[in-house]
C-alpha atoms as a PDB file:
ATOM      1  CA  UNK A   1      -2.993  15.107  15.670  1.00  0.00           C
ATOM      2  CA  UNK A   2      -3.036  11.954  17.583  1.00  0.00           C
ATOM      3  CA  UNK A   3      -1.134   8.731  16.906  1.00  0.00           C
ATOM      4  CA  UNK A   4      -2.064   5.519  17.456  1.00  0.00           C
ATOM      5  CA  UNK A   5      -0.135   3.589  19.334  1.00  0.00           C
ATOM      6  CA  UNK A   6       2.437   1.435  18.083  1.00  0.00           C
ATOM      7  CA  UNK A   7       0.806  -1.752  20.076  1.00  0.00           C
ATOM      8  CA  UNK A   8      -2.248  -1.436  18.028  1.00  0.00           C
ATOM      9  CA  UNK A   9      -0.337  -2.013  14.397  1.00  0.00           C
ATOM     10  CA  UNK A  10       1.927  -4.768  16.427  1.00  0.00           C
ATOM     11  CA  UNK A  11      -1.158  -6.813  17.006  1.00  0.00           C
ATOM     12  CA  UNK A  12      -2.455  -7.546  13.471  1.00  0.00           C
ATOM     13  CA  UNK A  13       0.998  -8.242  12.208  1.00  0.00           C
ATOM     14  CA  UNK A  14       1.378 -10.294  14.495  1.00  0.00           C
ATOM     15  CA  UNK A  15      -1.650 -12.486  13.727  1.00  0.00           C
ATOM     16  CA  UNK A  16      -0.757 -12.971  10.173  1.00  0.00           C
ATOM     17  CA  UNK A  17       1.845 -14.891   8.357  1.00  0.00           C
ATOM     18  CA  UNK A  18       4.060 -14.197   5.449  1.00  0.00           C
ATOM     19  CA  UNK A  19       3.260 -15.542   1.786  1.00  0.00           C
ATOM     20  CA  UNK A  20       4.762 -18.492   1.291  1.00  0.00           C
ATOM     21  CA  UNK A  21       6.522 -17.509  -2.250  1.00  0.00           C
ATOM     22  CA  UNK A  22       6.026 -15.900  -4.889  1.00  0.00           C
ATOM     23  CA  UNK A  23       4.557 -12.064  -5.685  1.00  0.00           C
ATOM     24  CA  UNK A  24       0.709 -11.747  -5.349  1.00  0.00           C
ATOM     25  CA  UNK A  25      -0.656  -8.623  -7.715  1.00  0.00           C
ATOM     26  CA  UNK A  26      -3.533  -6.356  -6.776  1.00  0.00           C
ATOM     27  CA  UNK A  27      -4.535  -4.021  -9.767  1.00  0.00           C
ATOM     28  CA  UNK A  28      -6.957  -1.537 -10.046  1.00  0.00           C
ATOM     29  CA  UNK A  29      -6.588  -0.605 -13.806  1.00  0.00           C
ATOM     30  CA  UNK A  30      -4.076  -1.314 -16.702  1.00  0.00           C
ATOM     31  CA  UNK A  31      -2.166   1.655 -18.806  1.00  0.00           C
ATOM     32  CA  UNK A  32       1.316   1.356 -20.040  1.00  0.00           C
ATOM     33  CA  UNK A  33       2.302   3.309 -16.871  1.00  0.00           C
ATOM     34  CA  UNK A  34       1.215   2.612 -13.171  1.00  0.00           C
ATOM     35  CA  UNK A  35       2.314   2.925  -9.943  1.00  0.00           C
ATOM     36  CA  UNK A  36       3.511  -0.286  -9.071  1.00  0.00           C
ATOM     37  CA  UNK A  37       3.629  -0.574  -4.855  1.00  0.00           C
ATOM     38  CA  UNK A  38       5.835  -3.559  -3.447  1.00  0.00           C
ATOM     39  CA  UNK A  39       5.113  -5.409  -0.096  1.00  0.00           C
ATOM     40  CA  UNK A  40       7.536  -7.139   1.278  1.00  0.00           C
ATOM     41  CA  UNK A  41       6.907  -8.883   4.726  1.00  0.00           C
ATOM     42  CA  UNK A  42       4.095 -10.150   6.575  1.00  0.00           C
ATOM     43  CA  UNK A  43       0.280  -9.751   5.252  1.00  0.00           C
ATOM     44  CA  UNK A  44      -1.474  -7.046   7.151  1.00  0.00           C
ATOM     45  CA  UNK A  45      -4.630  -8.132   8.264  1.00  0.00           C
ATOM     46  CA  UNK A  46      -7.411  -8.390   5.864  1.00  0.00           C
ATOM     47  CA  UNK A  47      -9.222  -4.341   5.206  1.00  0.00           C
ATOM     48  CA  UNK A  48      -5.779  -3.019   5.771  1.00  0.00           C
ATOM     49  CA  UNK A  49      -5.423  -1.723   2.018  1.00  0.00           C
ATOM     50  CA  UNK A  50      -8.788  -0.419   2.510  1.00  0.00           C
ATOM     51  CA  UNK A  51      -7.438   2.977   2.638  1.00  0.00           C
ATOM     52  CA  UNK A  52      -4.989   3.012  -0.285  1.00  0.00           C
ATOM     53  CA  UNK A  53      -7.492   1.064  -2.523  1.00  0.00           C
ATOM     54  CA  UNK A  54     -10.314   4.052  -2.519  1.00  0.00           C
ATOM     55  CA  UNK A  55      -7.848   6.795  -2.498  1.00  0.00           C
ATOM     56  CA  UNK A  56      -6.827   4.818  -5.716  1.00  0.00           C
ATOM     57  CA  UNK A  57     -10.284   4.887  -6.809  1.00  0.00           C
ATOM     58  CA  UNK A  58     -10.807   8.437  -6.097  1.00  0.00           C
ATOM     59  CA  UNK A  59      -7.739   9.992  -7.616  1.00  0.00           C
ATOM     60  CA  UNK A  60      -8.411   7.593 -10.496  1.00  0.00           C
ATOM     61  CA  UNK A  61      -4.716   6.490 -10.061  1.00  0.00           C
ATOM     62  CA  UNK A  62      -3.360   3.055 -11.825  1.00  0.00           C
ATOM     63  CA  UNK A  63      -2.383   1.012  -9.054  1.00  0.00           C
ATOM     64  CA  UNK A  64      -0.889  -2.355  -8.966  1.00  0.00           C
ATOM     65  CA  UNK A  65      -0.177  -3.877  -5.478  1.00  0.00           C
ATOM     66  CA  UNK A  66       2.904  -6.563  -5.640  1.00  0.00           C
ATOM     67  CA  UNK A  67       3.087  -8.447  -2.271  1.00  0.00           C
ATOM     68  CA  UNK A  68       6.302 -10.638  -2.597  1.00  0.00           C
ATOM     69  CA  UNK A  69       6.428 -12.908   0.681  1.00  0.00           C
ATOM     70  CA  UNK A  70       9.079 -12.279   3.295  1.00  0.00           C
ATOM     71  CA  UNK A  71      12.062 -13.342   1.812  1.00  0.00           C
ATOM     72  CA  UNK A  72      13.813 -10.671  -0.262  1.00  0.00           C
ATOM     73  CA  UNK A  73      15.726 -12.294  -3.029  1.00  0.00           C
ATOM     74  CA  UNK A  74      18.070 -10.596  -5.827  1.00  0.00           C
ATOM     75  CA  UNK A  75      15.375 -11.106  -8.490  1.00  0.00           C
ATOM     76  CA  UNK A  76      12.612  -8.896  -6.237  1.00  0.00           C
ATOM     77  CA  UNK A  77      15.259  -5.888  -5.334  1.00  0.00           C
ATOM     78  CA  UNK A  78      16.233  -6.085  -9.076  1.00  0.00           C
ATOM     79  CA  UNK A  79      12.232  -5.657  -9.745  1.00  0.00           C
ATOM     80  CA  UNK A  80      12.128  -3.379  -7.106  1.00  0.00           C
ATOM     81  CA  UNK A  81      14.832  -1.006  -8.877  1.00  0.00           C
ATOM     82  CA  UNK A  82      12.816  -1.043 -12.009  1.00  0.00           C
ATOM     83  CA  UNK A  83       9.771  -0.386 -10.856  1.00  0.00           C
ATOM     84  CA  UNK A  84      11.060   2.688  -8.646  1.00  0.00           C
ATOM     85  CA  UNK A  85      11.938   3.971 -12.005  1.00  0.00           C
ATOM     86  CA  UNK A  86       9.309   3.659 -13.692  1.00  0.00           C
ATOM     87  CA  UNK A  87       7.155   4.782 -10.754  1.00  0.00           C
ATOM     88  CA  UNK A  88       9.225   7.907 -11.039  1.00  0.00           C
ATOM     89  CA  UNK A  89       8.149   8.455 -14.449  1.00  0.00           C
ATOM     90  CA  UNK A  90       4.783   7.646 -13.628  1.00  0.00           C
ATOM     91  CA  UNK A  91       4.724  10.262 -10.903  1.00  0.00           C
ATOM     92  CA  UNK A  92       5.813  12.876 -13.204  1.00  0.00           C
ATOM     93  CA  UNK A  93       3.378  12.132 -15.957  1.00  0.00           C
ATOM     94  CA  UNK A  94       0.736  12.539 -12.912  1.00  0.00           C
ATOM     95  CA  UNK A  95       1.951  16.256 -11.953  1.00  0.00           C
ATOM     96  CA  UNK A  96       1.761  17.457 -15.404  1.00  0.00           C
ATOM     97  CA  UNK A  97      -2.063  16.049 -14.633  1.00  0.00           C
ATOM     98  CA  UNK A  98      -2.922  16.851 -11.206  1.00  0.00           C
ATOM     99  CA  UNK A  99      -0.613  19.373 -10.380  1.00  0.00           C
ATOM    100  CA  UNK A 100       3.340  19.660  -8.508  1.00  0.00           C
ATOM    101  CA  UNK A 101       2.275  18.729  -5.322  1.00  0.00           C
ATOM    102  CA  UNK A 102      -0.341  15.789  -5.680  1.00  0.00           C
ATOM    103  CA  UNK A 103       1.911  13.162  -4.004  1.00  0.00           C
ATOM    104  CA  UNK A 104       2.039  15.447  -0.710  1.00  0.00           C
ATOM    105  CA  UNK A 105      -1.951  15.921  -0.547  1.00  0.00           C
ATOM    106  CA  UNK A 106      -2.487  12.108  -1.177  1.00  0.00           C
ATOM    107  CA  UNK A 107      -0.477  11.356   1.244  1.00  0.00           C
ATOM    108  CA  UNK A 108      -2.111  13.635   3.782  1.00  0.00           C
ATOM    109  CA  UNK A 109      -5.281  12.066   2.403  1.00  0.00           C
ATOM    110  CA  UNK A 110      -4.194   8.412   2.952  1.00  0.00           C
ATOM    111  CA  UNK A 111      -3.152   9.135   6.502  1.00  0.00           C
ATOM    112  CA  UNK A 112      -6.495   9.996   7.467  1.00  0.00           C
ATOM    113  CA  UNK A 113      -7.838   7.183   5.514  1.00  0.00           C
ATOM    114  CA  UNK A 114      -5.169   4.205   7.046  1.00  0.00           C
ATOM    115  CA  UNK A 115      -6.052   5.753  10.897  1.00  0.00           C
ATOM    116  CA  UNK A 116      -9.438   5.551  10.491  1.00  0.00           C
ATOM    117  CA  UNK A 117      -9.403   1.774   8.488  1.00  0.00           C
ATOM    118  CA  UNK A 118      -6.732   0.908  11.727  1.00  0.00           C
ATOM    119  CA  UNK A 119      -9.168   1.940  13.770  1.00  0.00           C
ATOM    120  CA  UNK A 120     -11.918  -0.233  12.500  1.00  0.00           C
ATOM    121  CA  UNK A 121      -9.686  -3.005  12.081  1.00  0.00           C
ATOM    122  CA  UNK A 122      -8.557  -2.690  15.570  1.00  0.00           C
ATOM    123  CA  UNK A 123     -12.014  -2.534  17.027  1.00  0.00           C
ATOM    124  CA  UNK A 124     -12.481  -6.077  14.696  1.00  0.00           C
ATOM    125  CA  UNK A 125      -9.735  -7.603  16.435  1.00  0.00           C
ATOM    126  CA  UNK A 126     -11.152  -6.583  19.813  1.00  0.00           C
ATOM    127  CA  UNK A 127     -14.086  -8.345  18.937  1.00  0.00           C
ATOM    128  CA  UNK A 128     -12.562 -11.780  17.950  1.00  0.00           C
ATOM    129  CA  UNK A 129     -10.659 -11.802  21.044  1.00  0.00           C
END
């Protein structure tokens, strides 16, 4: 398996800028439980979720994307507590459904689907420049 190197993530981040405040909130569906995903830091370049987002789709996963700015404050690690517990129970709920080990094979799934979205992102960038 080949990486990528690190240059090639270092250039998009370094293009974009950090929210200026407050959380932004990407959902894909609404149940009382869902796997809510934090970002804290600098805005990847635009596509970069592109990965995550199908996979999403595909696995028919509830998915909320919270992207928070660059400043950590008490109030977001407080959030980020509770939602890493309920996240937890969400998680279990979804290997009664899909079986012990679906977090490991989504994540092997994602990989492939990030490198090749990085890729096409990358080859973007090359363009504008």
């Amino acid at each position: 398996m080949k990486c990528i190197p690190a240059i090639l993530f270092a250039i998009p981040f370094s293009i974009i800028s950090c929210t200026p405040d407050g959380a932004k909130k990407t959902t894909q569906k609404t149940e009382p439980l869902c796997w809510k995903d934090i970002r804290v830091g600098e805005l990847p370049p635009e596509g970069a979720y592109g990965g995550i987002d199908s996979l999403v789709k595909k696995w028919n996963l509830c998915y909320e994307r919270i992207e928070t700015g660059c400043e950590v404050t008490d109030s977001i690690t407080r959030l980020q507590r509770k939602y890493d517990r309920s996240n937890g129970i969400y998680f279990k709920s979804l290997e009664k459904k899909l079986g012990k080990n679906w977090k490991q094979q989504f994540d092997k799934e994602l990989q492939v689907a990030d490198r090749i979205n990085w890729i096409k992102i990358n080859k973007q960038i090359d363009r504008l420049n």
